[in-house]
C-alpha atoms as a PDB file:
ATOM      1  CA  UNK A   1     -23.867 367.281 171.028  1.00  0.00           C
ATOM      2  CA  UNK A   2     -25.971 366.313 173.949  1.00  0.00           C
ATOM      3  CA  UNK A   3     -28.312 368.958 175.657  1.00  0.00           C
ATOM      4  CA  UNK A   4     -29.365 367.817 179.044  1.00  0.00           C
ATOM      5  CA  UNK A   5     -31.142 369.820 181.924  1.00  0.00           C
ATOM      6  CA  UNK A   6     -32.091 368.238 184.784  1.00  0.00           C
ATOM      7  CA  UNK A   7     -31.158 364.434 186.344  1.00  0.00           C
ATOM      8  CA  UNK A   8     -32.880 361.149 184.396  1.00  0.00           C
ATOM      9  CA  UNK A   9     -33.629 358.079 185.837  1.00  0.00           C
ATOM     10  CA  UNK A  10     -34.617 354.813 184.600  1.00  0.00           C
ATOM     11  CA  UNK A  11     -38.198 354.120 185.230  1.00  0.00           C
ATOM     12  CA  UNK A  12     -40.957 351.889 184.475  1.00  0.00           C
ATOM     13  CA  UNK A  13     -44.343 352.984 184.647  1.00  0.00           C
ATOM     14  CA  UNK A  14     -47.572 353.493 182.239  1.00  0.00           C
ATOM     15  CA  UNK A  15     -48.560 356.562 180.181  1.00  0.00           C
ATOM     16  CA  UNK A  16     -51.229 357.051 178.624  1.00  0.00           C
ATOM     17  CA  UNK A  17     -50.731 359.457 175.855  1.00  0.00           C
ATOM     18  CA  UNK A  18     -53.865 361.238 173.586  1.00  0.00           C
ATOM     19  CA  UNK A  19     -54.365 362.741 170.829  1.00  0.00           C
ATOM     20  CA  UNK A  20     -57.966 364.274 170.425  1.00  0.00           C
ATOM     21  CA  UNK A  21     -59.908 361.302 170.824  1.00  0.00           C
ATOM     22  CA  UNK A  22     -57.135 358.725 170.501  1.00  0.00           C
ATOM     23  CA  UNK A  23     -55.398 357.167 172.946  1.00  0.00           C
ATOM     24  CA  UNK A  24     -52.034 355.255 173.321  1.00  0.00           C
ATOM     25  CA  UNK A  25     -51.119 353.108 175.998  1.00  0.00           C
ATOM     26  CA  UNK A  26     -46.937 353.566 176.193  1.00  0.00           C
ATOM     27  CA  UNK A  27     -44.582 352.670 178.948  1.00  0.00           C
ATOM     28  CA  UNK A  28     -42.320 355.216 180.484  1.00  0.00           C
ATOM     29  CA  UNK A  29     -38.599 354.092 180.678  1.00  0.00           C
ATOM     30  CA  UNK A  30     -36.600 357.296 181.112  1.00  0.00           C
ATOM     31  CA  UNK A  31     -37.944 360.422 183.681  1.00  0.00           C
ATOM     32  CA  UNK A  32     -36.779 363.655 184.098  1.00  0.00           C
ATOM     33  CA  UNK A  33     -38.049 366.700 185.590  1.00  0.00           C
ATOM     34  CA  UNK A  34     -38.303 367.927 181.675  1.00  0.00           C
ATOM     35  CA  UNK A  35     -39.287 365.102 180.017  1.00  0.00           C
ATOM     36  CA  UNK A  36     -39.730 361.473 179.268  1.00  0.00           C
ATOM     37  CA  UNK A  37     -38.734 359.048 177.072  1.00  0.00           C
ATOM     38  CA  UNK A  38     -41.714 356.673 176.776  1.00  0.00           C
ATOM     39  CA  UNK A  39     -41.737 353.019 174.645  1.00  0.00           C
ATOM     40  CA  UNK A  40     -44.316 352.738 172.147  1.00  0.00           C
ATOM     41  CA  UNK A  41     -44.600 349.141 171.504  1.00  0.00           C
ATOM     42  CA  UNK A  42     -44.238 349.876 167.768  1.00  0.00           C
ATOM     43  CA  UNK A  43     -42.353 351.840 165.461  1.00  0.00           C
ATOM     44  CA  UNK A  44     -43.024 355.090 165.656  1.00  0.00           C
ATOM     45  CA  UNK A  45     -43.203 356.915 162.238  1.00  0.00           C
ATOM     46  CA  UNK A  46     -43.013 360.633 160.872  1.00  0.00           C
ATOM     47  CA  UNK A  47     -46.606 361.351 160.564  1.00  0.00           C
ATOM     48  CA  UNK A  48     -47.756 359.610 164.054  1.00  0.00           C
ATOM     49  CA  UNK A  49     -46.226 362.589 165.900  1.00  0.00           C
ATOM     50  CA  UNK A  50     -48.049 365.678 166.305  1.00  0.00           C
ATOM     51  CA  UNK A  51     -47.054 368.508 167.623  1.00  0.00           C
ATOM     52  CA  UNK A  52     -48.694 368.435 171.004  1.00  0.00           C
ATOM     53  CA  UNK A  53     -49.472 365.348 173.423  1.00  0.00           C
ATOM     54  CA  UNK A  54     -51.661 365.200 176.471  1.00  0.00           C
ATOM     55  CA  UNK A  55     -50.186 362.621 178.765  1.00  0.00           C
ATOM     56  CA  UNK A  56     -50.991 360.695 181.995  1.00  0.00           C
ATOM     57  CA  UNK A  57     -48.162 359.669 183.762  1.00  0.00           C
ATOM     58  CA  UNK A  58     -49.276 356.623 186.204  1.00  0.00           C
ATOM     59  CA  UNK A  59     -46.695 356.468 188.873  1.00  0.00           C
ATOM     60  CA  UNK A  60     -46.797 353.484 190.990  1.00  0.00           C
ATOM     61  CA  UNK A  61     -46.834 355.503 194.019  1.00  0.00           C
ATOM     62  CA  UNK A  62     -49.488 358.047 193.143  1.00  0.00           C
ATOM     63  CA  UNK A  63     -52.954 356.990 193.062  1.00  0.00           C
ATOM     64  CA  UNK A  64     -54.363 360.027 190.612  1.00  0.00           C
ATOM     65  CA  UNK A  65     -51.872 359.864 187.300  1.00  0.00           C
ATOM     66  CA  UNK A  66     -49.954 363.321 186.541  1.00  0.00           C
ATOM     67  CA  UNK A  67     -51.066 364.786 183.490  1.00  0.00           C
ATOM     68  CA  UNK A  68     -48.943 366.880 181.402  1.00  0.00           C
ATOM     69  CA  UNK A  69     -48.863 368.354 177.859  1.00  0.00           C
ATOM     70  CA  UNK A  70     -45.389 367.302 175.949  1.00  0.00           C
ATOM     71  CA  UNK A  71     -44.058 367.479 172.761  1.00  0.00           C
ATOM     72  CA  UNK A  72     -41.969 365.174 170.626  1.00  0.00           C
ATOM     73  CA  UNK A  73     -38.489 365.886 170.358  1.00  0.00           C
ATOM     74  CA  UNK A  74     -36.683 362.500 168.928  1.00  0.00           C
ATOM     75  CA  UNK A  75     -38.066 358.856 167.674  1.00  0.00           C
ATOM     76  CA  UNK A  76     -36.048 355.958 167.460  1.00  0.00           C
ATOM     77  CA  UNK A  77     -37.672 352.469 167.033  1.00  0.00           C
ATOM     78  CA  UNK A  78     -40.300 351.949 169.547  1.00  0.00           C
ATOM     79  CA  UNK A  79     -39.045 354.552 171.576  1.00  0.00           C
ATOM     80  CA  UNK A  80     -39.766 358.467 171.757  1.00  0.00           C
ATOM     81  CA  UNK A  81     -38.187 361.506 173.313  1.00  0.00           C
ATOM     82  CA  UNK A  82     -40.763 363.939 174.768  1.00  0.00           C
ATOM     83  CA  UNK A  83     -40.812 367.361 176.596  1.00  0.00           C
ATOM     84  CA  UNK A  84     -43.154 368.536 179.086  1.00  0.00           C
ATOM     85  CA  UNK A  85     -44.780 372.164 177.961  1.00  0.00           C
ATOM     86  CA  UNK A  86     -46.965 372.252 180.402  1.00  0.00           C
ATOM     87  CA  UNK A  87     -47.374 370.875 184.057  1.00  0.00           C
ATOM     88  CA  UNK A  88     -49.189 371.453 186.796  1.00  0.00           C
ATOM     89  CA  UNK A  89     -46.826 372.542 190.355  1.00  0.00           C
ATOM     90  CA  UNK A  90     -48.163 369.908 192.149  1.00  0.00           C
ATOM     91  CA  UNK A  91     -47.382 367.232 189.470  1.00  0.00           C
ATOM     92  CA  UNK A  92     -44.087 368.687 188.983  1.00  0.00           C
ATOM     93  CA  UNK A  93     -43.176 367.910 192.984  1.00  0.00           C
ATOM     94  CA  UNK A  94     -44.784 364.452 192.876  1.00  0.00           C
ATOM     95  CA  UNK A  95     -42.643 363.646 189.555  1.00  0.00           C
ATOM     96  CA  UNK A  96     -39.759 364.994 191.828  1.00  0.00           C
ATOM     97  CA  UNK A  97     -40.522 362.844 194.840  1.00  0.00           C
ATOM     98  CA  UNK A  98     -40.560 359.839 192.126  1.00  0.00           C
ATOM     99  CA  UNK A  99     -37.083 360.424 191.073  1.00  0.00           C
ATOM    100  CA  UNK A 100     -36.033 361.297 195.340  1.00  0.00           C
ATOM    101  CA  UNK A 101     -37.656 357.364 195.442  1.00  0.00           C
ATOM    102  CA  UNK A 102     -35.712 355.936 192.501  1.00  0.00           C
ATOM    103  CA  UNK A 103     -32.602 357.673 193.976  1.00  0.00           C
ATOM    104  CA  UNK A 104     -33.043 356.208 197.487  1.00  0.00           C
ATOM    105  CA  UNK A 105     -33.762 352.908 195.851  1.00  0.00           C
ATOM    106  CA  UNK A 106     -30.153 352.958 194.505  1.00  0.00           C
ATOM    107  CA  UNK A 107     -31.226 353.940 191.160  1.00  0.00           C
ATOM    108  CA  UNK A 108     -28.438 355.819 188.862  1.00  0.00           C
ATOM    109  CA  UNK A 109     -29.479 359.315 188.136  1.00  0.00           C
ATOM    110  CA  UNK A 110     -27.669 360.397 184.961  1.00  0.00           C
END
């Protein structure tokens, strides 16, 4: 059973996610208006995922990065699932304008 809200669209971009003082450098592949599903670079194991993130989302067309708190909600591989809890308004219209660009660019929103 699939739960979906909102329309996803490939993506590629970099995210930063942290962790108190540690930091990841990931690359989004999947956007929603919800969440993300960002690539790791490495397997991602059981004890790597707490139960809050703070991310910055670098968009290619945004000079400032979005920043958002998320939480993990799958792991597969390299690649993790996770939802944004908490997002400013203004970063949650620029993340829509991104996906309005990917969909005039021809990309498939699913």
């Amino acid at each position: 059973m699939e739960r979906r809200v909102g329309l996803r669209a490939r993506t590629d971009f970099r995210v930063i996610a942290r962790v108190g003082c540690l930091a990841a450098h990931c690359r989004g592949i999947e956007i929603s208006a919800t969440g993300i599903i960002v690539d790791r670079g490495r397997q991602v194991t059981r004890r790597e995922e707490p139960l809050l993130l703070k991310l910055e989302l670098q968009l290619p067309e945004r000079m400032k990065s979005l920043k958002a708190l998320a939480r993990p909600v799958w792991s597969f591989g390299t690649q993790q699932a996770l939802r944004f809890v908490r997002m400013s308004d203004v970063d949650r219209l620029n993340l829509a304008e991104h996906l309005d660009i990917l969909r005039i660019k021809g990309v498939t929103l699913n």
